[in-house]
N, C-alpha and C. Protein backbone atom coordinates (compact mmCIF):
# COMPACT_ATOMS: atom_id res chain seq x y z
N UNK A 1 -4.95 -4.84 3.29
CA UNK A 1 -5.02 -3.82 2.27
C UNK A 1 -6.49 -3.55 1.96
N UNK A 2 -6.82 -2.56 2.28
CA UNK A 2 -8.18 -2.25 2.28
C UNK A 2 -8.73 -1.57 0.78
N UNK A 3 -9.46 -2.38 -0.07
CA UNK A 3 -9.63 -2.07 -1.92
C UNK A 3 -11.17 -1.74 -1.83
N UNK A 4 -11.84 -1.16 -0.69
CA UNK A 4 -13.09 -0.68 -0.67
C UNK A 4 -14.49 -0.76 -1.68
N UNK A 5 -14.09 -2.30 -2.32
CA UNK A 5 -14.68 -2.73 -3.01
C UNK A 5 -14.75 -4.19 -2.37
N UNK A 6 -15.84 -4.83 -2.05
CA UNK A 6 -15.97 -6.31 -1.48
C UNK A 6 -15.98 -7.19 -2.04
N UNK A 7 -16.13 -7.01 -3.57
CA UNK A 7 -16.35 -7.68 -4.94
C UNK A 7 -14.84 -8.02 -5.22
N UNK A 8 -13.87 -7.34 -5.14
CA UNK A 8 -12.78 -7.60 -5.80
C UNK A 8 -11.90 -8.52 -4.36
N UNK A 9 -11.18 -9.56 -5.06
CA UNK A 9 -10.35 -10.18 -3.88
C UNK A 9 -9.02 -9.90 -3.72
N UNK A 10 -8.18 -9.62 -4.84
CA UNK A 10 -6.86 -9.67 -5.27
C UNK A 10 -6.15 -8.13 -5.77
N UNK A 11 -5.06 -7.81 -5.91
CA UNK A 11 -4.64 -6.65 -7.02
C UNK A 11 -3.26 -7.01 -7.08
N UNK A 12 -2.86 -6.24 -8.27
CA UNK A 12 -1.41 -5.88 -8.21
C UNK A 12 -0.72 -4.79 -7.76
N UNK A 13 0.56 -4.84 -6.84
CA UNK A 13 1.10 -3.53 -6.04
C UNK A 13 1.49 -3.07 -8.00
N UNK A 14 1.32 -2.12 -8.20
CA UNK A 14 1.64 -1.29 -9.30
C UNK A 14 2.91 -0.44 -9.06
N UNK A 15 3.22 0.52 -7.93
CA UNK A 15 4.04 0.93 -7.84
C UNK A 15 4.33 1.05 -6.08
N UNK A 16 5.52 1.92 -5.62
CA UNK A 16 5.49 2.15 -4.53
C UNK A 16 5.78 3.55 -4.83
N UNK A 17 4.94 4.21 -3.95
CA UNK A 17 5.12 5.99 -3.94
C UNK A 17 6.39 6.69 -2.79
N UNK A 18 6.98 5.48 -2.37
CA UNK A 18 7.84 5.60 -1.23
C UNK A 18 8.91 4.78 -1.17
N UNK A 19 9.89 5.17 -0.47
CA UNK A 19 10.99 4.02 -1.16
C UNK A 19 11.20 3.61 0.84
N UNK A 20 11.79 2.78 1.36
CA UNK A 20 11.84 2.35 2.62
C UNK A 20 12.68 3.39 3.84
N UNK A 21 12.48 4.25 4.60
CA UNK A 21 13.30 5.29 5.10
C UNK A 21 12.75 6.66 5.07
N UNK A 22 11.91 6.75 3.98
CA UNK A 22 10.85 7.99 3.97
C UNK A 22 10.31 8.25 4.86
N UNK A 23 10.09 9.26 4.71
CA UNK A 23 8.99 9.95 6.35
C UNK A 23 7.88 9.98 5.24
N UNK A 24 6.63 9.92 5.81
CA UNK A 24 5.23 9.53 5.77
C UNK A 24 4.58 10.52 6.63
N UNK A 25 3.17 11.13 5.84
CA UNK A 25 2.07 11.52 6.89
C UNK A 25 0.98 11.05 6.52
N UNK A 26 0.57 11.08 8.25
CA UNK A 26 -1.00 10.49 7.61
C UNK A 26 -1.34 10.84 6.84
N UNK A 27 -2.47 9.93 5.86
CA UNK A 27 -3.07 9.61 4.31
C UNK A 27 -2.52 10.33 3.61
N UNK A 28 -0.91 10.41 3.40
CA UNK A 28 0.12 10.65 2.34
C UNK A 28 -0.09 9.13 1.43
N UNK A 29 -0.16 9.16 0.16
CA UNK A 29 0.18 8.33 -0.68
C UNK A 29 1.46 7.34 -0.27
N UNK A 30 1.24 6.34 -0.25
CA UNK A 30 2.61 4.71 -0.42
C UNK A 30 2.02 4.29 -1.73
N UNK A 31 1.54 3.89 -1.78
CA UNK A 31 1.47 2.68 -3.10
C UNK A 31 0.35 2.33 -3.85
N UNK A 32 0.67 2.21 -5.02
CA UNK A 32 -0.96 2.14 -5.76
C UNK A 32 -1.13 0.55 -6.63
N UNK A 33 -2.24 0.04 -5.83
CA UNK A 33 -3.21 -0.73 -6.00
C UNK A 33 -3.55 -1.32 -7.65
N UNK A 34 -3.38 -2.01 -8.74
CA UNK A 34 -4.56 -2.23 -9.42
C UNK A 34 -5.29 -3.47 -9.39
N UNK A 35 -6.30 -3.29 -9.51
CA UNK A 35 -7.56 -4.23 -9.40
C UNK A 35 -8.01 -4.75 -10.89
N UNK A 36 -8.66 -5.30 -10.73
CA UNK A 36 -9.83 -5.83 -12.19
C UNK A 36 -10.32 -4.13 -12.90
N UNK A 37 -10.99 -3.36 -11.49
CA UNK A 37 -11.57 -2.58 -11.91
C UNK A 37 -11.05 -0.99 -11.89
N UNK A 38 -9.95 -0.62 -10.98
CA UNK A 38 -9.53 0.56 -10.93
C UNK A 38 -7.97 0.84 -10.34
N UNK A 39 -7.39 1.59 -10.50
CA UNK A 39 -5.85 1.54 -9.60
C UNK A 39 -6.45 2.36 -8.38
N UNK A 40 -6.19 1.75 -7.15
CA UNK A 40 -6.73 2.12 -6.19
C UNK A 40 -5.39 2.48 -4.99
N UNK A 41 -5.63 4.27 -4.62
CA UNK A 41 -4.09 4.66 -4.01
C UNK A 41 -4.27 4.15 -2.46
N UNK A 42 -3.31 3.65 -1.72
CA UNK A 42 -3.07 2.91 -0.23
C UNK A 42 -2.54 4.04 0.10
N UNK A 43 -2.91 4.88 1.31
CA UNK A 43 -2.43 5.88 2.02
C UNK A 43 -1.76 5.20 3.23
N UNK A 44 -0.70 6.04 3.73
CA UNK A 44 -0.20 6.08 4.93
C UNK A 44 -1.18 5.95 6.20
N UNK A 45 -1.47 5.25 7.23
CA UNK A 45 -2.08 4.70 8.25
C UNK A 45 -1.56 5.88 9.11
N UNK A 46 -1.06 6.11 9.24
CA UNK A 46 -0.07 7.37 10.45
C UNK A 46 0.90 8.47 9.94
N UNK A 47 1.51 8.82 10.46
CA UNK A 47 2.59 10.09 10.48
C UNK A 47 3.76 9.04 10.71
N UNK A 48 5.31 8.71 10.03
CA UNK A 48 5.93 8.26 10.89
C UNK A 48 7.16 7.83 9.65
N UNK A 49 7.88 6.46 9.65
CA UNK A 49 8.93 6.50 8.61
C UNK A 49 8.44 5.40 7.92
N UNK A 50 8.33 5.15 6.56
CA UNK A 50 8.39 3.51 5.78
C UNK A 50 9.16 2.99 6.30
N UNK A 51 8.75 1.95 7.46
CA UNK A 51 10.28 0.67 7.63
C UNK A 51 10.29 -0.15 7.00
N UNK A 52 8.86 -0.81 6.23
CA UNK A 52 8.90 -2.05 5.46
C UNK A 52 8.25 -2.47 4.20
N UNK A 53 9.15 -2.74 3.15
CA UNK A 53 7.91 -3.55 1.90
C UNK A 53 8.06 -4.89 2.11
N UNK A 54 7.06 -5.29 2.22
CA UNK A 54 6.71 -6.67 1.97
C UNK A 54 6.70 -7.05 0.45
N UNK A 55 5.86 -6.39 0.11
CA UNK A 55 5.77 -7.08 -1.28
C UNK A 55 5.96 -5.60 -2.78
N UNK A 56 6.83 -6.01 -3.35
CA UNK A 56 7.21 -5.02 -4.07
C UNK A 56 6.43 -4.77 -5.40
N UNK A 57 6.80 -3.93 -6.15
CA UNK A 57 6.33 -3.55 -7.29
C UNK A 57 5.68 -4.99 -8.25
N UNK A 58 4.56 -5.33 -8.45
CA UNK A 58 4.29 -6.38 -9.50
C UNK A 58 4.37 -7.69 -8.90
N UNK A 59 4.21 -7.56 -7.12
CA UNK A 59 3.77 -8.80 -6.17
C UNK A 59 2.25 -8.62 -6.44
N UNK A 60 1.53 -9.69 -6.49
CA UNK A 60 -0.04 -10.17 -6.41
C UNK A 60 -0.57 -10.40 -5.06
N UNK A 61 -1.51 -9.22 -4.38
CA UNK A 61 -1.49 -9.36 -2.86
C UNK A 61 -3.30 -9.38 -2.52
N UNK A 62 -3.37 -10.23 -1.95
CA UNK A 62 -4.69 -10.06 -1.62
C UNK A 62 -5.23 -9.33 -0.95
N UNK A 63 -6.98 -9.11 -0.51
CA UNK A 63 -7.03 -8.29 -0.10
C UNK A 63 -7.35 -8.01 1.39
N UNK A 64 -6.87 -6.89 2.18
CA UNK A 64 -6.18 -7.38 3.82
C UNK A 64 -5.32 -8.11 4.09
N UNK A 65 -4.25 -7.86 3.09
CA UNK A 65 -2.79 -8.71 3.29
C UNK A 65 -2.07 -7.57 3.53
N UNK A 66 -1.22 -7.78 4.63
CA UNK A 66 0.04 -6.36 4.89
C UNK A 66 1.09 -6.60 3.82
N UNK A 67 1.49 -5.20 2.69
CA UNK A 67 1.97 -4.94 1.55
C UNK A 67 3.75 -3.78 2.48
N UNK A 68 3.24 -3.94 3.58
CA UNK A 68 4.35 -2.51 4.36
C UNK A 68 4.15 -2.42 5.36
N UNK A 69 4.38 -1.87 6.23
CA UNK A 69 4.82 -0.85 7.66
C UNK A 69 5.47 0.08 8.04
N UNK A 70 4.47 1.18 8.55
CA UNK A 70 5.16 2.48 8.84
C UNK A 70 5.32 2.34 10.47
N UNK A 71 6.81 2.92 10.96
CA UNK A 71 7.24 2.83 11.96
C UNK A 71 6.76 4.26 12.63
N UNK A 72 6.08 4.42 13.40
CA UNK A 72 5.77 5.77 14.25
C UNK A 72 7.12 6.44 15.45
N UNK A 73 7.46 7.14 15.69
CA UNK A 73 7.76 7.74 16.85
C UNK A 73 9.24 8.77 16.38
């Protein structure tokens, strides 16, 4: 999970902007981030469907931990 801040280690998933089965486009909004310092939005990596949450609404995820997966094709 990339929080483009190097200072911060941790956040909370706050919400999911997508529910699992959605179609997705690239840097479409999934899920928003908060930190110490800001709610920070996680875009879609690709064009393709939400196949997976890992960690849901009000999981504590560090940072570069996979929170989802979008299935392409």
């Amino acid at each position: 999970m990339p929080f483009g801040d190097l200072t911060v280690s941790e956040g909370k998933v706050v919400r999911w902007a997508k529910a699992v089965g959605d179609p997705v486009a690239a840097g479409e909004l999934v899920a928003e981030i908060e930190t110490d310092k800001a709610v920070v939005e996680i875009e879609a990596p690709c064009g393709g469907v939400l196949a997976l949450i890992e960690e849901p609404a009000g999981s504590i995820v560090k940072m570069g931990e996979r929170i989802g997966a979008v299935r392409t094709g």
